[in-house]
PDB file of N, CA and C in Angstrom:
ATOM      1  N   UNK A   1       0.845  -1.171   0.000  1.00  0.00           N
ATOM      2  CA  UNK A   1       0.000   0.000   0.000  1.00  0.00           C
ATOM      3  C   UNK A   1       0.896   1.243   0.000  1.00  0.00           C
ATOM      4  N   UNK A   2       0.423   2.470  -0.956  1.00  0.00           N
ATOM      5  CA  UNK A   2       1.320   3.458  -0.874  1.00  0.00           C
ATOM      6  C   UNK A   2       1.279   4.505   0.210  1.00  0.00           C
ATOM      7  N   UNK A   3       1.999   5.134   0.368  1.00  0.00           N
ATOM      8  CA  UNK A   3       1.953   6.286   1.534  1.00  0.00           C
ATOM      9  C   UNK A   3       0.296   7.388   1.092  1.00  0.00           C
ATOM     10  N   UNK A   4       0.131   7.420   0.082  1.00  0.00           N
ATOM     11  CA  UNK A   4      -1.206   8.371  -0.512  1.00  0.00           C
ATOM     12  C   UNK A   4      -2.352   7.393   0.051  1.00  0.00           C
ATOM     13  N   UNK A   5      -2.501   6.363  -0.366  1.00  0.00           N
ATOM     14  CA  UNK A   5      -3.194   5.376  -0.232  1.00  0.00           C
ATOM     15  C   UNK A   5      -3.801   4.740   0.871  1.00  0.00           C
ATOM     16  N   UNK A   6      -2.534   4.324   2.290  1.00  0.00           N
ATOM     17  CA  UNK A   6      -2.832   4.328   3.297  1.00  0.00           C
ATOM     18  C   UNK A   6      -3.568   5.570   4.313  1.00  0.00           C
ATOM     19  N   UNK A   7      -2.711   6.960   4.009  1.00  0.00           N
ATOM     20  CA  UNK A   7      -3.360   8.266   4.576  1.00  0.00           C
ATOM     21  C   UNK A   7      -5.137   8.291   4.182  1.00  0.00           C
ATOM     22  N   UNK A   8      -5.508   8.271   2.648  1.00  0.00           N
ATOM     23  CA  UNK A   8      -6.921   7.669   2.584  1.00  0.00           C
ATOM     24  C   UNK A   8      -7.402   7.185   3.129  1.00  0.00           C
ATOM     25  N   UNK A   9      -7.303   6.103   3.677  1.00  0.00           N
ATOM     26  CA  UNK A   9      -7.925   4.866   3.928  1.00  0.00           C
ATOM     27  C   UNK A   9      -7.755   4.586   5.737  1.00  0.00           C
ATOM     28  N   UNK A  10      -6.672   5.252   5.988  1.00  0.00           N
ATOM     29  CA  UNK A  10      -6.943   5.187   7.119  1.00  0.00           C
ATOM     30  C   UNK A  10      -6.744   6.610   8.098  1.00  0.00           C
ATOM     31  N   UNK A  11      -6.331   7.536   7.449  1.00  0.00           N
ATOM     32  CA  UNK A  11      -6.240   8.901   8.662  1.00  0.00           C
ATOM     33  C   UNK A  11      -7.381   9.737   7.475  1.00  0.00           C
ATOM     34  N   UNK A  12      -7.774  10.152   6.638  1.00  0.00           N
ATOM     35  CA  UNK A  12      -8.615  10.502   6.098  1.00  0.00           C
ATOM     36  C   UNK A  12      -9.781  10.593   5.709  1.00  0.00           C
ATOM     37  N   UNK A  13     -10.011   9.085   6.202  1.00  0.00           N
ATOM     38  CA  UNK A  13     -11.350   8.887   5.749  1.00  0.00           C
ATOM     39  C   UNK A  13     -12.304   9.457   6.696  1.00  0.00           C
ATOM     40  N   UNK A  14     -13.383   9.332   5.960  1.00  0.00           N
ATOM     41  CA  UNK A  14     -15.035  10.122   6.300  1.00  0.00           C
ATOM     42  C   UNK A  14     -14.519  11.560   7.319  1.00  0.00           C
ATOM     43  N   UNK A  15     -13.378  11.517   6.063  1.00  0.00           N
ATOM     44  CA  UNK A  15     -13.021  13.666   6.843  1.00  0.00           C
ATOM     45  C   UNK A  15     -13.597  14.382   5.417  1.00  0.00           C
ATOM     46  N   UNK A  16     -13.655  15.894   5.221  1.00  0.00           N
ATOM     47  CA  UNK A  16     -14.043  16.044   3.898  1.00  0.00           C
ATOM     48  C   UNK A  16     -13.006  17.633   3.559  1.00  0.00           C
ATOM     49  N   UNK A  17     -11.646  16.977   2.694  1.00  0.00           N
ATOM     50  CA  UNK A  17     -10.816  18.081   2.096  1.00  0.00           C
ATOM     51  C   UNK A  17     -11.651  18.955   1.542  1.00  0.00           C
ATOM     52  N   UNK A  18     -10.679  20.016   1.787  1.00  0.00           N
ATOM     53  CA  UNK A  18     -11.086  21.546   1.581  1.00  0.00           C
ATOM     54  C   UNK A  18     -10.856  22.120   0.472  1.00  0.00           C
ATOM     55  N   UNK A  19     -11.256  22.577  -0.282  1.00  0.00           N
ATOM     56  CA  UNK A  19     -10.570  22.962  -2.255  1.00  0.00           C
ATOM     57  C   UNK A  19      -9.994  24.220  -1.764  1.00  0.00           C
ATOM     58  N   UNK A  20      -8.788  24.628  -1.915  1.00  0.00           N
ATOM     59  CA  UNK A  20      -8.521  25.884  -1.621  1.00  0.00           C
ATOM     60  C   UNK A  20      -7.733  26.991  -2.278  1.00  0.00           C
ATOM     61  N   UNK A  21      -7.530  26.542  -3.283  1.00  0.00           N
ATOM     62  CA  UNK A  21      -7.600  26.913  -4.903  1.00  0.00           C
ATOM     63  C   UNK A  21      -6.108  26.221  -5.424  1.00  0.00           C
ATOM     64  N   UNK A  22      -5.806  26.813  -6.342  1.00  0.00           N
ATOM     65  CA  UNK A  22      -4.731  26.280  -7.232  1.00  0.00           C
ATOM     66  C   UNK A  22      -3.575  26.597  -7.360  1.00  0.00           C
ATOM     67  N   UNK A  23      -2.978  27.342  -6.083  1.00  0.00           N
ATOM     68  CA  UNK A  23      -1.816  27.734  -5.584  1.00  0.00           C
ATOM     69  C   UNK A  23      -1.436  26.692  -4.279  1.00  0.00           C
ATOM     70  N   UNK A  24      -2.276  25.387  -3.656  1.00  0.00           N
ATOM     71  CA  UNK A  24      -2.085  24.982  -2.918  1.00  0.00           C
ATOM     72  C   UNK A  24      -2.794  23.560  -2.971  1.00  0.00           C
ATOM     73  N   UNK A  25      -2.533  23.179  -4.470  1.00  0.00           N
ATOM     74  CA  UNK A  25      -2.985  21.820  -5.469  1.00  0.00           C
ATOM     75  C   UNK A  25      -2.844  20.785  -4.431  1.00  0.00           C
ATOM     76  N   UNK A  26      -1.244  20.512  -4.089  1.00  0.00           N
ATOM     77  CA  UNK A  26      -0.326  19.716  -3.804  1.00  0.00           C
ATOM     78  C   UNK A  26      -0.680  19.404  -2.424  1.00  0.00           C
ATOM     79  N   UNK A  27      -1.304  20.215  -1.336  1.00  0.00           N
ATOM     80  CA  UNK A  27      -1.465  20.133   0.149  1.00  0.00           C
ATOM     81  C   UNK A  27      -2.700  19.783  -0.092  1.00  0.00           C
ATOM     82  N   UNK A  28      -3.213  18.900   1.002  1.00  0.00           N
ATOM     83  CA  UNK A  28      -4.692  18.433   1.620  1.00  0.00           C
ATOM     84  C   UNK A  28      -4.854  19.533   3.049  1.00  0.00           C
ATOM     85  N   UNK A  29      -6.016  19.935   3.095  1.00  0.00           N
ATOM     86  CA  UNK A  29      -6.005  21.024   4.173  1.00  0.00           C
ATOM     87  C   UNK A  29      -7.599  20.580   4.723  1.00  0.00           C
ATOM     88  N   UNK A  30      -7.990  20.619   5.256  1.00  0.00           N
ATOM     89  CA  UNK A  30      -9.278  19.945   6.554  1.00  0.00           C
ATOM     90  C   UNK A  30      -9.633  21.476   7.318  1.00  0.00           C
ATOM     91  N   UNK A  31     -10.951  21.007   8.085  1.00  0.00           N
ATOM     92  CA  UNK A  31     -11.272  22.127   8.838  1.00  0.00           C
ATOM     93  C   UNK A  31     -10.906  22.056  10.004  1.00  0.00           C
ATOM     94  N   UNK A  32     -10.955  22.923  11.027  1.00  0.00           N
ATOM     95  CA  UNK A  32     -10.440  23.122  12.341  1.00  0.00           C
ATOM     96  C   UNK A  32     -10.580  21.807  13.248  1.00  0.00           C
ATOM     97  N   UNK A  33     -11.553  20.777  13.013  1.00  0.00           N
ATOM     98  CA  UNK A  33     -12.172  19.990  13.652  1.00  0.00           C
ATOM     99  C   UNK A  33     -11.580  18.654  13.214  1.00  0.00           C
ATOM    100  N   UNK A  34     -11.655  18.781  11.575  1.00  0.00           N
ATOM    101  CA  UNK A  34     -11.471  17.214  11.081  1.00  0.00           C
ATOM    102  C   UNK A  34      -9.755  17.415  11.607  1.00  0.00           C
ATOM    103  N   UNK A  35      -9.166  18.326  11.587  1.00  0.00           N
ATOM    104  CA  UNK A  35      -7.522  18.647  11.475  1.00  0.00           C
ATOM    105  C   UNK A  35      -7.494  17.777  12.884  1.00  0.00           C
ATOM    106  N   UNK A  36      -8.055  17.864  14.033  1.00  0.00           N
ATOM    107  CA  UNK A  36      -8.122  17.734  15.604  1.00  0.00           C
ATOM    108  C   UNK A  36      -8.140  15.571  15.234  1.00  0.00           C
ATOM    109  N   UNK A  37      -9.070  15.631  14.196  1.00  0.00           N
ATOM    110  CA  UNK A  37      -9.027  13.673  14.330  1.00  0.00           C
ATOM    111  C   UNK A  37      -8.354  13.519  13.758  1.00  0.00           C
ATOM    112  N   UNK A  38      -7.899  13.977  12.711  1.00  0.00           N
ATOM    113  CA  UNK A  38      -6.677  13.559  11.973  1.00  0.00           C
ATOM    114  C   UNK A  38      -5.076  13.196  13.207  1.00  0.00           C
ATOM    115  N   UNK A  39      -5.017  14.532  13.912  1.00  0.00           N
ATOM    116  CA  UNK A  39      -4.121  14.549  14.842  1.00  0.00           C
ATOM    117  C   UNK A  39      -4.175  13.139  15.563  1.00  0.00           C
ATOM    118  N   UNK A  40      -5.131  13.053  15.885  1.00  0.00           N
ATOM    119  CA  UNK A  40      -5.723  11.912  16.695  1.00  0.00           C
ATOM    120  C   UNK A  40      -5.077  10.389  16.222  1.00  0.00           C
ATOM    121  N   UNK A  41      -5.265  10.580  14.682  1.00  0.00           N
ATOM    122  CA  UNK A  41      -5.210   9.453  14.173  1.00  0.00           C
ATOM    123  C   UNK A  41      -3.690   9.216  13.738  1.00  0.00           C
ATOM    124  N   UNK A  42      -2.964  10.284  13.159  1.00  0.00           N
ATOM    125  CA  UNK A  42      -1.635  10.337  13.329  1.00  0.00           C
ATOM    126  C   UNK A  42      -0.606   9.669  14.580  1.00  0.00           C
ATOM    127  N   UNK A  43      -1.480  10.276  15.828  1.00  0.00           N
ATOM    128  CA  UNK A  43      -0.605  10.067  16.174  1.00  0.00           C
ATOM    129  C   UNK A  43      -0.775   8.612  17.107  1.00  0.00           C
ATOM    130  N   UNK A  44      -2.089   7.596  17.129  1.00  0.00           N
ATOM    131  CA  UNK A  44      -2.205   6.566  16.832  1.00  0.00           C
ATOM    132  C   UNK A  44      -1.828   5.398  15.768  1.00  0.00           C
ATOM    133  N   UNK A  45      -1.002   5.744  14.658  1.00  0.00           N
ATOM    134  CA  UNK A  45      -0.370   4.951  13.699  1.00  0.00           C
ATOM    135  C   UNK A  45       1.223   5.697  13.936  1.00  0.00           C
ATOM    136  N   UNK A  46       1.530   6.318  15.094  1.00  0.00           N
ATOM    137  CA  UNK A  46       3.061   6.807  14.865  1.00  0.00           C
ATOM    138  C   UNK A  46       3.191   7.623  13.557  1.00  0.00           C
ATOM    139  N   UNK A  47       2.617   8.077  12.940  1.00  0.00           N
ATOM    140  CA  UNK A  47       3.067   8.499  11.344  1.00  0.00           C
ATOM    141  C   UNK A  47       3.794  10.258  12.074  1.00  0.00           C
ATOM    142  N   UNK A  48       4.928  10.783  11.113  1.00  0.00           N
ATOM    143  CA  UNK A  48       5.625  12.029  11.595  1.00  0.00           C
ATOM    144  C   UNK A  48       4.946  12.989  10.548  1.00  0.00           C
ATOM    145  N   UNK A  49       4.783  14.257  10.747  1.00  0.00           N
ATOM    146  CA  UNK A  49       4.047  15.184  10.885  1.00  0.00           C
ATOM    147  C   UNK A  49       5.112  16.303  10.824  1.00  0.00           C
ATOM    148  N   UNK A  50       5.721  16.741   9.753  1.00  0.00           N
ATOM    149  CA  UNK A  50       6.378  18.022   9.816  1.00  0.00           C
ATOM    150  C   UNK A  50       6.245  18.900   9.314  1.00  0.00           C
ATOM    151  N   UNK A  51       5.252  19.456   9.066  1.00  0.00           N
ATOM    152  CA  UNK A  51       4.735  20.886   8.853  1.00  0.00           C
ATOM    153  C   UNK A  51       3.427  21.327   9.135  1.00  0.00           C
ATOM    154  N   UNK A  52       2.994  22.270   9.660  1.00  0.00           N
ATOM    155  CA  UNK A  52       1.491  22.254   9.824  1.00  0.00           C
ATOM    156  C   UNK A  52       1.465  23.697   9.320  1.00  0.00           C
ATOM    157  N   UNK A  53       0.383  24.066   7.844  1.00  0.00           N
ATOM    158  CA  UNK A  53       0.233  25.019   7.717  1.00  0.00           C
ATOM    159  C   UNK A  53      -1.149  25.739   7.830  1.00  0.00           C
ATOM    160  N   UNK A  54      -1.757  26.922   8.669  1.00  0.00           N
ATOM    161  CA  UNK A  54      -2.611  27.601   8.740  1.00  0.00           C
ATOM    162  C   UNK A  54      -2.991  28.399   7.518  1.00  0.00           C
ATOM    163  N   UNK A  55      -4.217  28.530   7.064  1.00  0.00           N
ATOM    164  CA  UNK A  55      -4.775  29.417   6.057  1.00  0.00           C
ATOM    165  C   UNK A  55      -5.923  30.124   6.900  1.00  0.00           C
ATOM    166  N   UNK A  56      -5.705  31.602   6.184  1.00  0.00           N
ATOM    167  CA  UNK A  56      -7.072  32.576   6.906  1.00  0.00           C
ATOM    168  C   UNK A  56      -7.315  33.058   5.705  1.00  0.00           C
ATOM    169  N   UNK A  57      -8.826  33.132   5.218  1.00  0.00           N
ATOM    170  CA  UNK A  57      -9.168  33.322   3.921  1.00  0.00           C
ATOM    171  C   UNK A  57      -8.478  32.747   2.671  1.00  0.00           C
ATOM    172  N   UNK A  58      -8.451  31.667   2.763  1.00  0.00           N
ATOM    173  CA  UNK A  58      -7.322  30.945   1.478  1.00  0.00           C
ATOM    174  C   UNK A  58      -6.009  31.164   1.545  1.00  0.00           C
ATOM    175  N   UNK A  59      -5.552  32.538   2.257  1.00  0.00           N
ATOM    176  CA  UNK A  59      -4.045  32.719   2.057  1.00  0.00           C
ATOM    177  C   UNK A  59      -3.646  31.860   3.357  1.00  0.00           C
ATOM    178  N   UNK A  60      -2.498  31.766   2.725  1.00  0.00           N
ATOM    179  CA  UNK A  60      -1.535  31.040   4.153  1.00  0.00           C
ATOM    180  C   UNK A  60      -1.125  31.947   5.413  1.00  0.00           C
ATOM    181  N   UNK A  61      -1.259  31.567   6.331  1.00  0.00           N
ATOM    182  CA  UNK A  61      -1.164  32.414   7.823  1.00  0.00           C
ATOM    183  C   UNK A  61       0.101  32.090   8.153  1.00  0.00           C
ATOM    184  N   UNK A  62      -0.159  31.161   8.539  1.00  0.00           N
ATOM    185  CA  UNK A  62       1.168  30.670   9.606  1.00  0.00           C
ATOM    186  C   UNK A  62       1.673  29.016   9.356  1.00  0.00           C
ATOM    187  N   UNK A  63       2.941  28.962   9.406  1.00  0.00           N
ATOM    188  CA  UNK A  63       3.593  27.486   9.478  1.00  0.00           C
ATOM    189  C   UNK A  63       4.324  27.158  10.583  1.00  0.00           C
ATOM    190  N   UNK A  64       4.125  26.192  11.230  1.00  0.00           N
ATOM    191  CA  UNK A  64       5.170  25.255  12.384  1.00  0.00           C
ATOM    192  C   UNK A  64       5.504  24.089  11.357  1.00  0.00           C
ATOM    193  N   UNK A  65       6.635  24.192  12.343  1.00  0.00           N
ATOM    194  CA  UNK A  65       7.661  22.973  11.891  1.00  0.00           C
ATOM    195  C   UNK A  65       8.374  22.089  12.642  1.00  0.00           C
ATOM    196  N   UNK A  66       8.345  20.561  12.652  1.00  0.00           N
ATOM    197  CA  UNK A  66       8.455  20.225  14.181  1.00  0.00           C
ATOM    198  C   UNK A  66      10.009  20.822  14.194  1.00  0.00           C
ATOM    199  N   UNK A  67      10.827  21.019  13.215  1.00  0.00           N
ATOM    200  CA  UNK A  67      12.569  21.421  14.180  1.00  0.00           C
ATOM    201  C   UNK A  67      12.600  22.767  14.607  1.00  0.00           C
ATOM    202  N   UNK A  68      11.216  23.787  14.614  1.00  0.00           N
ATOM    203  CA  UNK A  68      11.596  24.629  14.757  1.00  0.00           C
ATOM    204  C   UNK A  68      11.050  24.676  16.326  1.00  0.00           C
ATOM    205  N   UNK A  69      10.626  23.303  16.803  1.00  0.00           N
ATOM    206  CA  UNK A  69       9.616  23.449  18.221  1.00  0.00           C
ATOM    207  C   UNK A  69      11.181  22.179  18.732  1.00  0.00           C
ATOM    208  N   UNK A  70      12.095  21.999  18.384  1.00  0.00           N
ATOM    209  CA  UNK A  70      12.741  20.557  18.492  1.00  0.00           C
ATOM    210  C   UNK A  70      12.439  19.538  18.665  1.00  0.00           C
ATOM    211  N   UNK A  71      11.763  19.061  18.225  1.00  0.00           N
ATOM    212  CA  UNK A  71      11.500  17.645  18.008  1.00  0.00           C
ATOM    213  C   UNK A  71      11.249  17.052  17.345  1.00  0.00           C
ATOM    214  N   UNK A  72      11.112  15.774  16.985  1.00  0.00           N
ATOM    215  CA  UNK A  72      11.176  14.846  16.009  1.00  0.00           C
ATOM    216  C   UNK A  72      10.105  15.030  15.405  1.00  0.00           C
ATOM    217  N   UNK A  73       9.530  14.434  13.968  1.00  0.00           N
ATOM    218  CA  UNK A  73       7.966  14.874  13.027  1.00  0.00           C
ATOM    219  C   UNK A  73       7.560  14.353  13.805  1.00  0.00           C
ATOM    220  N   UNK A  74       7.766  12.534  14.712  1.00  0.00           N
ATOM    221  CA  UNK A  74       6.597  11.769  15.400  1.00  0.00           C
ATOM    222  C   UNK A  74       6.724  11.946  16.531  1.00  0.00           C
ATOM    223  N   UNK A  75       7.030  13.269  17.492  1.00  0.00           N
ATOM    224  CA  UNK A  75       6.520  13.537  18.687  1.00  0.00           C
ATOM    225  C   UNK A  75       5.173  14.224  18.820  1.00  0.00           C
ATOM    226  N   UNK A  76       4.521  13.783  19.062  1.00  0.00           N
ATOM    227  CA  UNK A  76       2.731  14.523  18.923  1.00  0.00           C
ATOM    228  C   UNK A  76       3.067  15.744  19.961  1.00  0.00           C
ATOM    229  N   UNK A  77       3.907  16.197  20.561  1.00  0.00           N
ATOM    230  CA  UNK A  77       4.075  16.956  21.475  1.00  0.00           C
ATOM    231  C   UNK A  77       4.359  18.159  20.773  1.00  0.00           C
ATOM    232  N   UNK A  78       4.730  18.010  19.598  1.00  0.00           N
ATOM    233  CA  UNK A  78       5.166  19.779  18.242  1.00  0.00           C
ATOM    234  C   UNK A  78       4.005  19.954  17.886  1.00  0.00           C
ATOM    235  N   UNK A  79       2.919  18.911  17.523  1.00  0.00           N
ATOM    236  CA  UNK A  79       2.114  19.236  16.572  1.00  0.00           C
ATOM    237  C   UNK A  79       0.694  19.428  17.157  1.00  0.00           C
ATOM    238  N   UNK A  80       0.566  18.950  18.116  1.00  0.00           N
ATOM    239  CA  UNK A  80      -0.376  19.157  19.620  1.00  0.00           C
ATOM    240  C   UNK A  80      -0.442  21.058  19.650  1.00  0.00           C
ATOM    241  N   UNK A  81       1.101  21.238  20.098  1.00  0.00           N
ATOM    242  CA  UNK A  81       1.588  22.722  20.764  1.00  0.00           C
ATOM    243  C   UNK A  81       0.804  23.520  19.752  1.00  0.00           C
ATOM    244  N   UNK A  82       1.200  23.225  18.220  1.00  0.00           N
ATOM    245  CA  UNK A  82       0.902  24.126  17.043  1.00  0.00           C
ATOM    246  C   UNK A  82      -0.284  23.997  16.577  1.00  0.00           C
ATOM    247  N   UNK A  83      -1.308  22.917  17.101  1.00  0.00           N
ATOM    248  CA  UNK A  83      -2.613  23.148  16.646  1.00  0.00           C
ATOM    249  C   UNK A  83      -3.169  24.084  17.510  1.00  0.00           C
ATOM    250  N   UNK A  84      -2.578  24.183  19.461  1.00  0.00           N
ATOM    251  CA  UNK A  84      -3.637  24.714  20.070  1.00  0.00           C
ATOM    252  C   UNK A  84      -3.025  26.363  19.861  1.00  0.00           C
ATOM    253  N   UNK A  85      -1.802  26.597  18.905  1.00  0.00           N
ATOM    254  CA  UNK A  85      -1.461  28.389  19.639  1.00  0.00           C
ATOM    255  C   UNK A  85      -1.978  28.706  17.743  1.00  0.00           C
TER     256      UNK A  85
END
């Protein structure tokens, strides 16, 4: 199973991606809520997590990064911090 494939099927599903135009094709982006089970589910399969980017009105807001919090992508402890600030 591929890395696209598994994220489907098992951290994605019955969530519903966000279209957020065509400067940001390449990223899957969720709402405030589905982002919270996803977390959930991440960090129940160990999978690492290194970037989390915020959008306010389609544009991009803000990015964390787990080396910029030090720690590893699969410490849920970077990506926890950067969902709640």
């Amino acid at each position: 199973m591929e890395q696209t494939e598994f994220l489907n099927n098992n951290v994605f599903t019955d969530l519903k991606k966000l279209n957020v135009g065509p400067d940001h094709e390449d990223l899957d982006f969720f709402s405030e809520a589905d982002f919270e089970i996803i977390l959930q589910r991440v960090e129940h399969f160990g999978i690492g997590i290194y970037t989390v980017e915020t959008l306010l009105k389609g544009e991009s807001f803000e990015v964390a990064k787990h080396d910029e919090h030090k720690k590893k992508a699969t410490d849920p402890k970077w990506y926890k911090k950067a969902f709640l600030t």
